[in-house]
PDB file of N, CA and C in Angstrom:
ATOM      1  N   UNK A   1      64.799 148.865 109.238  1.00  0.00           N
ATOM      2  CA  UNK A   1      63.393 148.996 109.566  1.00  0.00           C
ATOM      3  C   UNK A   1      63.090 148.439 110.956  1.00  0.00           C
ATOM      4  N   UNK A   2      63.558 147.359 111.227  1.00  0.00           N
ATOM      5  CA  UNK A   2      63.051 146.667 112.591  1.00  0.00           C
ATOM      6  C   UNK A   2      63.812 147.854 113.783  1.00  0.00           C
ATOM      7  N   UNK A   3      65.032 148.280 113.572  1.00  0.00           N
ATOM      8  CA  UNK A   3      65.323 149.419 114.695  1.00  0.00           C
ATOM      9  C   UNK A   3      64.357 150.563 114.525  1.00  0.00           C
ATOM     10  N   UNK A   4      63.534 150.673 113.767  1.00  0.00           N
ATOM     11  CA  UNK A   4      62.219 151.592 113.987  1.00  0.00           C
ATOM     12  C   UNK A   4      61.196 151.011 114.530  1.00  0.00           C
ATOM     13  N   UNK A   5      61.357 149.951 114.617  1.00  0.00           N
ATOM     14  CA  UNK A   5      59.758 149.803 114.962  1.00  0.00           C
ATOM     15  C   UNK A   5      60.410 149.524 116.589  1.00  0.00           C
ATOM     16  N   UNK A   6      60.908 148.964 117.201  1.00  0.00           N
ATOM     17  CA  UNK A   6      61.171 149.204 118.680  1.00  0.00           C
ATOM     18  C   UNK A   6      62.804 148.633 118.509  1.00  0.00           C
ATOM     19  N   UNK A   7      63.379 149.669 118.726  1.00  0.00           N
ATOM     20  CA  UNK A   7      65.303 149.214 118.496  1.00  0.00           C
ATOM     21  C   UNK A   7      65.576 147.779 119.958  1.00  0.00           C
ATOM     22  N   UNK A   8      66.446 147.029 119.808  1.00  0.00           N
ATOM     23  CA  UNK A   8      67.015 146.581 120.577  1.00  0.00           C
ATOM     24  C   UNK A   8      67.147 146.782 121.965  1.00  0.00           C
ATOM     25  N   UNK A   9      67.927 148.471 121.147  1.00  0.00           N
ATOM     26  CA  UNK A   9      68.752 149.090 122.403  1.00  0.00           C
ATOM     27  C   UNK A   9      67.673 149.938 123.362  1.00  0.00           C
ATOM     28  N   UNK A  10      66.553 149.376 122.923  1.00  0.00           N
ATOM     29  CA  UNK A  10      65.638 150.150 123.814  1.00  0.00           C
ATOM     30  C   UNK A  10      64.912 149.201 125.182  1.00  0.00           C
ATOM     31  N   UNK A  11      65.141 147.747 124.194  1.00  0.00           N
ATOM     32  CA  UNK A  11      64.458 147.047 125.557  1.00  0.00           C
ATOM     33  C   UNK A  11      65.893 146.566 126.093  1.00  0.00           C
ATOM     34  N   UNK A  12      66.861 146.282 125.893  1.00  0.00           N
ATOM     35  CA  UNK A  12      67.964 146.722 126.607  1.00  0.00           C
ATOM     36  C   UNK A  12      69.145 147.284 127.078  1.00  0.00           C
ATOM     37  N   UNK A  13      68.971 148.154 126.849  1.00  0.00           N
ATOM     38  CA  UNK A  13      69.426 149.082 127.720  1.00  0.00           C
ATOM     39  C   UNK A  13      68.737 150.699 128.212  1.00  0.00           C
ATOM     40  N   UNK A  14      67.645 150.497 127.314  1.00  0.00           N
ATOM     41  CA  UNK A  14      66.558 152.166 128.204  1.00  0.00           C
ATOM     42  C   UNK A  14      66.570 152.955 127.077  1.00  0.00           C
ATOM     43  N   UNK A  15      65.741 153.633 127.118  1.00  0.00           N
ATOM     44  CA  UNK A  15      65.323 154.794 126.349  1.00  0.00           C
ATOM     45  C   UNK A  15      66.479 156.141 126.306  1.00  0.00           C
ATOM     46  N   UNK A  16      67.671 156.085 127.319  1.00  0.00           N
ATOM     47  CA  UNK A  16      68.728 157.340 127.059  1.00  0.00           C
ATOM     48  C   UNK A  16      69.684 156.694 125.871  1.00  0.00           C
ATOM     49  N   UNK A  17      69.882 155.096 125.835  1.00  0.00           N
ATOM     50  CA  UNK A  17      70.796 154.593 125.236  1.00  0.00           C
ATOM     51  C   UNK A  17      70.333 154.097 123.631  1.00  0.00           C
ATOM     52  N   UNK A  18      69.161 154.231 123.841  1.00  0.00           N
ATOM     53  CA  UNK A  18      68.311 153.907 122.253  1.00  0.00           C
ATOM     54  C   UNK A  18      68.513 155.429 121.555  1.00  0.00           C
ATOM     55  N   UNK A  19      67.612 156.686 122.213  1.00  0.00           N
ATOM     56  CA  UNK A  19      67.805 158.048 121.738  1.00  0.00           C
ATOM     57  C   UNK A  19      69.379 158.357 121.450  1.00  0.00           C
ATOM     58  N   UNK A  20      70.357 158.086 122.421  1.00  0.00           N
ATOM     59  CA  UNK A  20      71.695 158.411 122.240  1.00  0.00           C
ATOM     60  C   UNK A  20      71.964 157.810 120.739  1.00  0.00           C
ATOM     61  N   UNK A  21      71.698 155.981 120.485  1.00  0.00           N
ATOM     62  CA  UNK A  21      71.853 155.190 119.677  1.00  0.00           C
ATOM     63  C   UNK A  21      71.444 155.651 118.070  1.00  0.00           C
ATOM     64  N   UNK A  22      69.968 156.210 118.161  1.00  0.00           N
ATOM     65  CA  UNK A  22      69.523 157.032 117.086  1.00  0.00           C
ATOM     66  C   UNK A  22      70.108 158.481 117.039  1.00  0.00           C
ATOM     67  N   UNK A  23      70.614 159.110 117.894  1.00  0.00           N
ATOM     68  CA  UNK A  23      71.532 160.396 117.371  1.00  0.00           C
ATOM     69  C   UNK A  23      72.791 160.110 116.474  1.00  0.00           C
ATOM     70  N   UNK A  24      73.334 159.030 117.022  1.00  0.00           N
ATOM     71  CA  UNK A  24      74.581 158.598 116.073  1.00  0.00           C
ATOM     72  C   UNK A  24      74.471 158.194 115.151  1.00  0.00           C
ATOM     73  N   UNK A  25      72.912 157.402 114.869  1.00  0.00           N
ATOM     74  CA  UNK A  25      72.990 156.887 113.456  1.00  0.00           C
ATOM     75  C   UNK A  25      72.526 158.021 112.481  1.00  0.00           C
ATOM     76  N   UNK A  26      71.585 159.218 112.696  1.00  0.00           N
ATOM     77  CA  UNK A  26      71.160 159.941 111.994  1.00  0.00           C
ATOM     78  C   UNK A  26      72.958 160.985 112.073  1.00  0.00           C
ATOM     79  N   UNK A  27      73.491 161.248 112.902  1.00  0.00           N
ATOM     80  CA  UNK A  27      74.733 161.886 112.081  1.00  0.00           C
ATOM     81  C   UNK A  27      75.652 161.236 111.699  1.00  0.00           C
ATOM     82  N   UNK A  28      76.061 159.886 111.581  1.00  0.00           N
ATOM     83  CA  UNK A  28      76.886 158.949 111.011  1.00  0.00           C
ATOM     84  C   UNK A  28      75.969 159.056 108.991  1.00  0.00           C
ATOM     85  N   UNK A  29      74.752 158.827 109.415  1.00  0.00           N
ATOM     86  CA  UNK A  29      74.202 158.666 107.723  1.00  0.00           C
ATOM     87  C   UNK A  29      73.815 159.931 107.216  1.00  0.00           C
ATOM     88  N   UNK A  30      73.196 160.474 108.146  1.00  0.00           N
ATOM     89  CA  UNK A  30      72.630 162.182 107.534  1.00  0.00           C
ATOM     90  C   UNK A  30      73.279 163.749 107.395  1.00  0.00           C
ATOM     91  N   UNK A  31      74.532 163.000 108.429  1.00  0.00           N
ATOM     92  CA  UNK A  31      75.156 164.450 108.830  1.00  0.00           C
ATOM     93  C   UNK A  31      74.236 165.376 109.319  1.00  0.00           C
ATOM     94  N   UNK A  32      73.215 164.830 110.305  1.00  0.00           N
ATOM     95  CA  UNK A  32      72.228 165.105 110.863  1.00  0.00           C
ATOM     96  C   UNK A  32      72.653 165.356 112.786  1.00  0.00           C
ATOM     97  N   UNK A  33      72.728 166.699 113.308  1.00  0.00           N
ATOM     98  CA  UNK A  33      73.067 166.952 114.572  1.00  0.00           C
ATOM     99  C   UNK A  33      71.972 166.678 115.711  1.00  0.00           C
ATOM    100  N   UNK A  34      71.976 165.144 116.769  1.00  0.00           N
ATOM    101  CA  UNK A  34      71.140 165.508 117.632  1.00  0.00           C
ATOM    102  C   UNK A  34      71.515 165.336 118.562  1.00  0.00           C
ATOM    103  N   UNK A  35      70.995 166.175 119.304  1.00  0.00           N
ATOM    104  CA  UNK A  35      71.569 166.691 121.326  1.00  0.00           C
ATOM    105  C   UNK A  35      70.676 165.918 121.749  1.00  0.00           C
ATOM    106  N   UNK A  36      70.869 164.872 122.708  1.00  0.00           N
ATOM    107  CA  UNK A  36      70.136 163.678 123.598  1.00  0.00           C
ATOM    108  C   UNK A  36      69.883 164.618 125.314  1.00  0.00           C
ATOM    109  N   UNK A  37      69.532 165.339 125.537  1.00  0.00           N
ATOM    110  CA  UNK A  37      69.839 165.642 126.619  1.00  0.00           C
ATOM    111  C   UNK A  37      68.510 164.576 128.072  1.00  0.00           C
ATOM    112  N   UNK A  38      69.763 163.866 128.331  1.00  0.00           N
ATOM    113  CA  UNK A  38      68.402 163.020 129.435  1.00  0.00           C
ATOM    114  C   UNK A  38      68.639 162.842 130.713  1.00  0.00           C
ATOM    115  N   UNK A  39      68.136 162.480 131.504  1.00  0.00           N
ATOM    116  CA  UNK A  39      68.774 162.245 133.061  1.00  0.00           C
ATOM    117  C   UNK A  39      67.715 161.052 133.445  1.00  0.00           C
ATOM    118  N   UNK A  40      69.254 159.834 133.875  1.00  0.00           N
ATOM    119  CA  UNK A  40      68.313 158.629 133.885  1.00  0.00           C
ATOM    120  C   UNK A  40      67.660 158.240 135.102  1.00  0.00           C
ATOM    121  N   UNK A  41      67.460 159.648 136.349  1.00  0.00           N
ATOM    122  CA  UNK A  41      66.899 159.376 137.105  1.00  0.00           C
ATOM    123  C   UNK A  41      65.533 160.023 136.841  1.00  0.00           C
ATOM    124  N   UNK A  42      65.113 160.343 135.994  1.00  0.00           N
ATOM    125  CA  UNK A  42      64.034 160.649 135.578  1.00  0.00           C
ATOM    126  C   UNK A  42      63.410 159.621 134.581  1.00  0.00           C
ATOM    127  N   UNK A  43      64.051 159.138 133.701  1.00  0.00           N
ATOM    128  CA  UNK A  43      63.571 158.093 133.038  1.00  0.00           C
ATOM    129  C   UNK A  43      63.321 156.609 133.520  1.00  0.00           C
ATOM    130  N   UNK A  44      63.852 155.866 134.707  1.00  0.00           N
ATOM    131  CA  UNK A  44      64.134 155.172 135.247  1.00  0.00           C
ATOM    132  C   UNK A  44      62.812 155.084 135.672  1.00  0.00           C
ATOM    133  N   UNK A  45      61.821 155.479 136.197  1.00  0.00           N
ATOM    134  CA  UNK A  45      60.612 155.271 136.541  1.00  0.00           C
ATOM    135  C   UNK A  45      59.421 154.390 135.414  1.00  0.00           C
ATOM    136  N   UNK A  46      59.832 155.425 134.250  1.00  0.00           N
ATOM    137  CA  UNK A  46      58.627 155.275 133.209  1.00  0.00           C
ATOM    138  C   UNK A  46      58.839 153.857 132.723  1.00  0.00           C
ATOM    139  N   UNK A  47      57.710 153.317 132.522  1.00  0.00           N
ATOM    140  CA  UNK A  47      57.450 152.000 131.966  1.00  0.00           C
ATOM    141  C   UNK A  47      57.908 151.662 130.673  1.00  0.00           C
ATOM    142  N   UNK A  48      58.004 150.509 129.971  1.00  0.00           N
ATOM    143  CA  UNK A  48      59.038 150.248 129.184  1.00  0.00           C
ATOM    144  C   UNK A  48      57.684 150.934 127.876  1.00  0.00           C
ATOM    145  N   UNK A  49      56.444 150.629 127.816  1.00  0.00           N
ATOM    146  CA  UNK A  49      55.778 151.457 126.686  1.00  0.00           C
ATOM    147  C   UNK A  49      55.969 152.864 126.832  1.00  0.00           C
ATOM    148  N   UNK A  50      55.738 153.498 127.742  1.00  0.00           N
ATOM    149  CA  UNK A  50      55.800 154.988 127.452  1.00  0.00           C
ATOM    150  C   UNK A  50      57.093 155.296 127.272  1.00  0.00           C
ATOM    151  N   UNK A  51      58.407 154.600 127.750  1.00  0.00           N
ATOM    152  CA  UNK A  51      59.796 154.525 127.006  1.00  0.00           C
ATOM    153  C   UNK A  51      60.021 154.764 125.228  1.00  0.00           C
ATOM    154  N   UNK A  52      59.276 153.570 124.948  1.00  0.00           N
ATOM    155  CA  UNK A  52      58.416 153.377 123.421  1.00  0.00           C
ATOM    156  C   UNK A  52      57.882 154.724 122.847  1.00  0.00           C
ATOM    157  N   UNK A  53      56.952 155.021 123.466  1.00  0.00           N
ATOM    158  CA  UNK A  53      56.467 156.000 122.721  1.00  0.00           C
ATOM    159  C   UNK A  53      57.075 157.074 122.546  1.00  0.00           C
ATOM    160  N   UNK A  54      57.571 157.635 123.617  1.00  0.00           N
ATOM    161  CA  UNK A  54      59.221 158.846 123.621  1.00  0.00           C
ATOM    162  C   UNK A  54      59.805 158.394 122.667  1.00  0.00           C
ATOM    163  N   UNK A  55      60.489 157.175 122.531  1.00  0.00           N
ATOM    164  CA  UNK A  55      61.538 157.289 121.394  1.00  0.00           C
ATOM    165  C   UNK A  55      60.878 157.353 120.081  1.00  0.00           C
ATOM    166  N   UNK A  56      59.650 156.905 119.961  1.00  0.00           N
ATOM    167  CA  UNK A  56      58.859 156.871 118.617  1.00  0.00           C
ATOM    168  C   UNK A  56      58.535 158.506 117.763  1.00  0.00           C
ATOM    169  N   UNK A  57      58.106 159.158 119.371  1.00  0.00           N
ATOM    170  CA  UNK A  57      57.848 160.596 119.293  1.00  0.00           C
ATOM    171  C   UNK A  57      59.315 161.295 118.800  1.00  0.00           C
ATOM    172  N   UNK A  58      60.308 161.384 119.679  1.00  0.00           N
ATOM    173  CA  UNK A  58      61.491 161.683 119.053  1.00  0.00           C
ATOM    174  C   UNK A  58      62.126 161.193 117.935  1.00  0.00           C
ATOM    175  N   UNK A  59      62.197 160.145 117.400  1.00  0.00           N
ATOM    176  CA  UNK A  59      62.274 159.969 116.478  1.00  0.00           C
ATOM    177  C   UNK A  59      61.507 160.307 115.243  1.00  0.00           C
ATOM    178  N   UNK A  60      60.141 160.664 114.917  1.00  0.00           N
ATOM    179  CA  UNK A  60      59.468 161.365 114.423  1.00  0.00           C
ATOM    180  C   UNK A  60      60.090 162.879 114.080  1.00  0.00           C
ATOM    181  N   UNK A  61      60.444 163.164 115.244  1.00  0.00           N
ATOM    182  CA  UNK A  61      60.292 164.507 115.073  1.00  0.00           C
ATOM    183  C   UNK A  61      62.289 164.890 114.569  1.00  0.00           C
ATOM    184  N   UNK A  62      62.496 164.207 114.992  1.00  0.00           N
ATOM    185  CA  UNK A  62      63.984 164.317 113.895  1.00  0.00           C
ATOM    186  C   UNK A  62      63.811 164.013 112.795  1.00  0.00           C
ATOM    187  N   UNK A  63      63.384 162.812 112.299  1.00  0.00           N
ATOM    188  CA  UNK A  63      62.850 162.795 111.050  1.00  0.00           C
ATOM    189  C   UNK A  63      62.167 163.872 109.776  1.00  0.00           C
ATOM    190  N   UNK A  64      61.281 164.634 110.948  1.00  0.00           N
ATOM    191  CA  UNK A  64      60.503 165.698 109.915  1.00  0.00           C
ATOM    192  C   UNK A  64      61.681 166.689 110.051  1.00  0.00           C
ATOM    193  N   UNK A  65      62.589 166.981 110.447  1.00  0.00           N
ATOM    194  CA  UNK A  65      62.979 168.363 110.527  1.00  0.00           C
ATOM    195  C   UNK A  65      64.019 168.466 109.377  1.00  0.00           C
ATOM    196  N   UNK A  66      64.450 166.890 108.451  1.00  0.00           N
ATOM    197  CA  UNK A  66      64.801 166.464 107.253  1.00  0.00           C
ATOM    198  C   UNK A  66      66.178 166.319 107.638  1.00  0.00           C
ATOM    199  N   UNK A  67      66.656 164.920 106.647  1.00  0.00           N
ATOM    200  CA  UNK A  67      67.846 164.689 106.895  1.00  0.00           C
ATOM    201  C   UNK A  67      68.862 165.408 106.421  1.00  0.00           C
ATOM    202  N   UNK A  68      69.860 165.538 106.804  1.00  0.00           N
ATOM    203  CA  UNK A  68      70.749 166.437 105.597  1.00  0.00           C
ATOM    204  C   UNK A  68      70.985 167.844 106.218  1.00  0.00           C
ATOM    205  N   UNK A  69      69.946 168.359 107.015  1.00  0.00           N
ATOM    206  CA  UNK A  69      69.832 169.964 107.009  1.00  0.00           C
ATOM    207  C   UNK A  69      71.208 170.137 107.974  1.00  0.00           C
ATOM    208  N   UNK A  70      70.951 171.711 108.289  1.00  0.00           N
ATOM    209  CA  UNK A  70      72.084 171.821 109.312  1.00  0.00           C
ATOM    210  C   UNK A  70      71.290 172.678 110.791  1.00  0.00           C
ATOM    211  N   UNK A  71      69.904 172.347 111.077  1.00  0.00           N
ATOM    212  CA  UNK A  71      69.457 171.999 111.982  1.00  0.00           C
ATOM    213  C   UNK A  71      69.575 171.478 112.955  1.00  0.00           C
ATOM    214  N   UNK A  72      70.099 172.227 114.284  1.00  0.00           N
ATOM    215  CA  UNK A  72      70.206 170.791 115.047  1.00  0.00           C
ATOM    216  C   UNK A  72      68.955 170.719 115.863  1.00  0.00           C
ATOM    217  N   UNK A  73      69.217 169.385 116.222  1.00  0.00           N
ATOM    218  CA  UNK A  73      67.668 168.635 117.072  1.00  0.00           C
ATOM    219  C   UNK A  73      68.068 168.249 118.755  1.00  0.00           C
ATOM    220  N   UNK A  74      67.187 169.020 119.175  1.00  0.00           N
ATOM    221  CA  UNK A  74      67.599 168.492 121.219  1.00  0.00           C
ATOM    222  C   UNK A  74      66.556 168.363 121.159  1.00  0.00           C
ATOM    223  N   UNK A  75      66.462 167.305 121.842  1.00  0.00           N
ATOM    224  CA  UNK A  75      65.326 165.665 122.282  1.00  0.00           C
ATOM    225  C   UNK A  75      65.670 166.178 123.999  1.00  0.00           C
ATOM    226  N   UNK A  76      65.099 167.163 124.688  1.00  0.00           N
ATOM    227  CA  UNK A  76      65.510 167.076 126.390  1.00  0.00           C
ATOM    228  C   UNK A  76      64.603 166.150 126.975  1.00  0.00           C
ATOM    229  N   UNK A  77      64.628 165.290 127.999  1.00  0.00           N
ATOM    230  CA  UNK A  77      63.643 164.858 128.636  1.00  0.00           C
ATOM    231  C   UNK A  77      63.864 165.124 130.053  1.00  0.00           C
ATOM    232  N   UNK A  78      62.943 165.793 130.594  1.00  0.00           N
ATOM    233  CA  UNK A  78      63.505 166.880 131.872  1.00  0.00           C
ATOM    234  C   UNK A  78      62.693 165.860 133.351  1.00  0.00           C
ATOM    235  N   UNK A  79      62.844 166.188 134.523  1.00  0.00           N
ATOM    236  CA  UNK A  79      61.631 166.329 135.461  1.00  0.00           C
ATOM    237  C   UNK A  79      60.546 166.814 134.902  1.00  0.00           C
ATOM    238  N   UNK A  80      59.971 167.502 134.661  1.00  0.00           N
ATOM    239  CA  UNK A  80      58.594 168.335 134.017  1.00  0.00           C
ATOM    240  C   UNK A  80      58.153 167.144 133.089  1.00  0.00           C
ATOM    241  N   UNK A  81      59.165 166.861 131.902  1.00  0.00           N
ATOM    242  CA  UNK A  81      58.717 166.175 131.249  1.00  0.00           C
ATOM    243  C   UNK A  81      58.103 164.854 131.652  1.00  0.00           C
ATOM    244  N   UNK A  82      58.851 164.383 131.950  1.00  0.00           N
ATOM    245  CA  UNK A  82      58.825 163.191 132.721  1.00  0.00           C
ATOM    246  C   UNK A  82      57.417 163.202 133.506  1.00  0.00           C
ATOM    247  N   UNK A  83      57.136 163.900 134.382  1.00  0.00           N
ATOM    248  CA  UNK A  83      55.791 164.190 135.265  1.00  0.00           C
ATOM    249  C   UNK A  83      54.223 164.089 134.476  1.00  0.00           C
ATOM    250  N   UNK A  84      54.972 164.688 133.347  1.00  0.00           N
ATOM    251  CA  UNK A  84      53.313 165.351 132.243  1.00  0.00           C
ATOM    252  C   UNK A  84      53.178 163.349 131.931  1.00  0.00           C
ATOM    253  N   UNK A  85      54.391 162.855 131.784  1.00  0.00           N
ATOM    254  CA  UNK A  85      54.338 161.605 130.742  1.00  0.00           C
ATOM    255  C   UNK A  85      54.121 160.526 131.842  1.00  0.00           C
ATOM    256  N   UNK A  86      54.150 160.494 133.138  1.00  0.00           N
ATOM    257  CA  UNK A  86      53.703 159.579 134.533  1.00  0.00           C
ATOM    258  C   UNK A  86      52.201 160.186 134.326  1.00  0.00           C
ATOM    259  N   UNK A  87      51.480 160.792 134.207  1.00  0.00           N
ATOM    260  CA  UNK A  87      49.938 161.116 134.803  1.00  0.00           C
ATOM    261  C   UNK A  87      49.469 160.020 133.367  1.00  0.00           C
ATOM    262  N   UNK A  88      50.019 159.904 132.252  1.00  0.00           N
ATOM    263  CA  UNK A  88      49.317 158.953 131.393  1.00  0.00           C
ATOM    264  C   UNK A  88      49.219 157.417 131.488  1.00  0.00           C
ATOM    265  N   UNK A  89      50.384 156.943 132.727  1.00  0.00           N
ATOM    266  CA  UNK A  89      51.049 155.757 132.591  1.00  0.00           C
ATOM    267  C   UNK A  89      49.879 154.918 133.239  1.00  0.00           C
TER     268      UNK A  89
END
């Protein structure tokens, strides 16, 4: 539970290494497939809450798509993305 509510690996070491961190645990326990696709010169800007909220959001949304399935899940966080998620910061 406490790696849900803000993992470790998020306040240190960043939001590519927390998302990476939660892909392995959902296919280590769920046999659950997720593609991390990130580039940490894009993430490297955003503040450590809106870091937070990305992984909260992604994590959510792997969650609903149910464990177990054979679904896979890509979490991209692009330039674009990144831009839409700086105008809130």
């Amino acid at each position: 539970m406490l790696f849900t509510l803000r993992p470790l690996v998020l306040e240190s070491e960043g939001l590519a290494a927390a998302l990476n961190t939660m892909a392995e645990k959902m296919n280590e326990t769920y046999n659950q497939n997720v593609i991390v696709e990130t580039d940490e010169n894009v993430i490297y800007d955003l503040e450590m809450n809106s870091q937070t909220v990305i992984f909260t959001i992604a994590e959510e949304a792997v969650n609903n798509v149910g464990k177990g399935t054979k679904i896979e899940v890509v979490i991209p966080l692009t330039d674009d993305a990144a831009d839409r998620i700086r105008k809130f910061q």
